[in-house]
Protein backbone atom coordinates (compact mmCIF):
# COMPACT_ATOMS: atom_id res chain seq x y z
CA UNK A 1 6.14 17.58 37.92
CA UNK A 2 8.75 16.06 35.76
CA UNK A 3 9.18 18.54 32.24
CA UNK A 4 9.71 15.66 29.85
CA UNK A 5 6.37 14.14 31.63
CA UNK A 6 4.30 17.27 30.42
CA UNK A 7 6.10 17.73 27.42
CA UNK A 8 5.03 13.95 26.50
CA UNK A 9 2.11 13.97 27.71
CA UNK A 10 0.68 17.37 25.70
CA UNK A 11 3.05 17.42 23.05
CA UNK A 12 4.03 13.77 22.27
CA UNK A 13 7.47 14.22 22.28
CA UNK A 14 10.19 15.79 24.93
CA UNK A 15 12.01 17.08 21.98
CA UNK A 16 9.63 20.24 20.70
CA UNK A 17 11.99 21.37 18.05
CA UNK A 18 10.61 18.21 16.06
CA UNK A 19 7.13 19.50 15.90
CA UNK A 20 5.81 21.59 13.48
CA UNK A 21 4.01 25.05 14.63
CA UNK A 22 0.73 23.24 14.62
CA UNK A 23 1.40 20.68 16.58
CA UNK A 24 3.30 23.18 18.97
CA UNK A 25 -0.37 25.01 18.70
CA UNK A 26 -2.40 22.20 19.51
CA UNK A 27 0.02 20.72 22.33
CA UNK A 28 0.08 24.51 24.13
CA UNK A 29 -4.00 24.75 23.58
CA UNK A 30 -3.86 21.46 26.04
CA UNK A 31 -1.71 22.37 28.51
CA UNK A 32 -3.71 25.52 28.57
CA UNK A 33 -7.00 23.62 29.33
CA UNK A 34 -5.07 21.61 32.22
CA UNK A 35 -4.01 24.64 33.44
CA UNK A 36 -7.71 26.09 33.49
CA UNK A 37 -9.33 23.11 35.12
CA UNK A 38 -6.28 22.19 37.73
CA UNK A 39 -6.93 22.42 41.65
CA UNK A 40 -3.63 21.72 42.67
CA UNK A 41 -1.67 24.64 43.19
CA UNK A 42 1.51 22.76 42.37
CA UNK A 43 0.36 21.12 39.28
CA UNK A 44 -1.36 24.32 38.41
CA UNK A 45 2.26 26.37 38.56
CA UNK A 46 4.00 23.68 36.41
CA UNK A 47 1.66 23.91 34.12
CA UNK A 48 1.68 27.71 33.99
CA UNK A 49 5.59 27.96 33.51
CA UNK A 50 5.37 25.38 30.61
CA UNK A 51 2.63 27.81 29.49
CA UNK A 52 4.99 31.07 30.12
CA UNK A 53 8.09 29.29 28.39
CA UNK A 54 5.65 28.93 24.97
CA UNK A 55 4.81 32.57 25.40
CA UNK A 56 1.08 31.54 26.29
CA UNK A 57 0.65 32.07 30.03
CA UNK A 58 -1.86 34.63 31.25
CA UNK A 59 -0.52 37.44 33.49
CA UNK A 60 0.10 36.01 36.80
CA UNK A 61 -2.09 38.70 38.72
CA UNK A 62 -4.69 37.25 36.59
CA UNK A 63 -3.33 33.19 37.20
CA UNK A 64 -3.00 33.06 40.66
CA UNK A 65 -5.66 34.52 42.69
CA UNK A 66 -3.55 33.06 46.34
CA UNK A 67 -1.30 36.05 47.02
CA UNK A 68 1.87 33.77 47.41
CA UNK A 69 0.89 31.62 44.27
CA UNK A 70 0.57 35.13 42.35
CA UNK A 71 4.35 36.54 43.98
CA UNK A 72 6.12 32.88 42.85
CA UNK A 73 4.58 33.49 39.52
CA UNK A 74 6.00 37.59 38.84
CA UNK A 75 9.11 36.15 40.62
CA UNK A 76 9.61 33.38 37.94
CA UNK A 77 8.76 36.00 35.45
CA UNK A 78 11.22 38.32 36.64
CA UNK A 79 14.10 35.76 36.69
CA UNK A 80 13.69 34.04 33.36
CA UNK A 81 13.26 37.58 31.71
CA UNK A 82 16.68 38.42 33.33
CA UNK A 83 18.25 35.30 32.12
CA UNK A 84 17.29 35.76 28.53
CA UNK A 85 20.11 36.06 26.36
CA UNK A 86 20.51 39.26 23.96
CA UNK A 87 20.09 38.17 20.18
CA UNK A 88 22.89 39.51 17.89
């Protein structure tokens, strides 16, 4: 899935910074319904890192019920909290 496809398509923009925390609210309440009612395990893990870089995604042991689905999620998680930058 293409990021500035999903961010469109929930948010109405590709450029969140524009939005106001409502709209970031609403947009993030969508994505997390897509990500509820999605099959497709690819779609489904797109949808959750969008979901995980808002701070909304559910625990991944909770997510993913596949075992390899589930490790690609706490991997993910692992590596993005280890790229975080320390604030000053």
């Amino acid at each position: 899935m293409d990021l500035d496809a999903l961010l469109y398509h929930y948010f109405g923009t590709v450029e969140l910074d524009t939005l106001d925390a409502g709209a970031i609210e609403a947009g993030a309440d969508r994505v997390g319904i897509a990500f509820g009612t999605e099959r497709d395990a690819g779609r489904r893990f797109a949808l959750w890192a969008l979901l995980h870089a808002l701070g909304r995604a559910p625990d991944p042991t909770v997510a993913f019920k596949v075992p390899g689905e589930r490790q690609a999620a706490q991997a993910y998680a692992r590596v993005v909290a280890g790229s975080e930058l320390p604030e000053d």
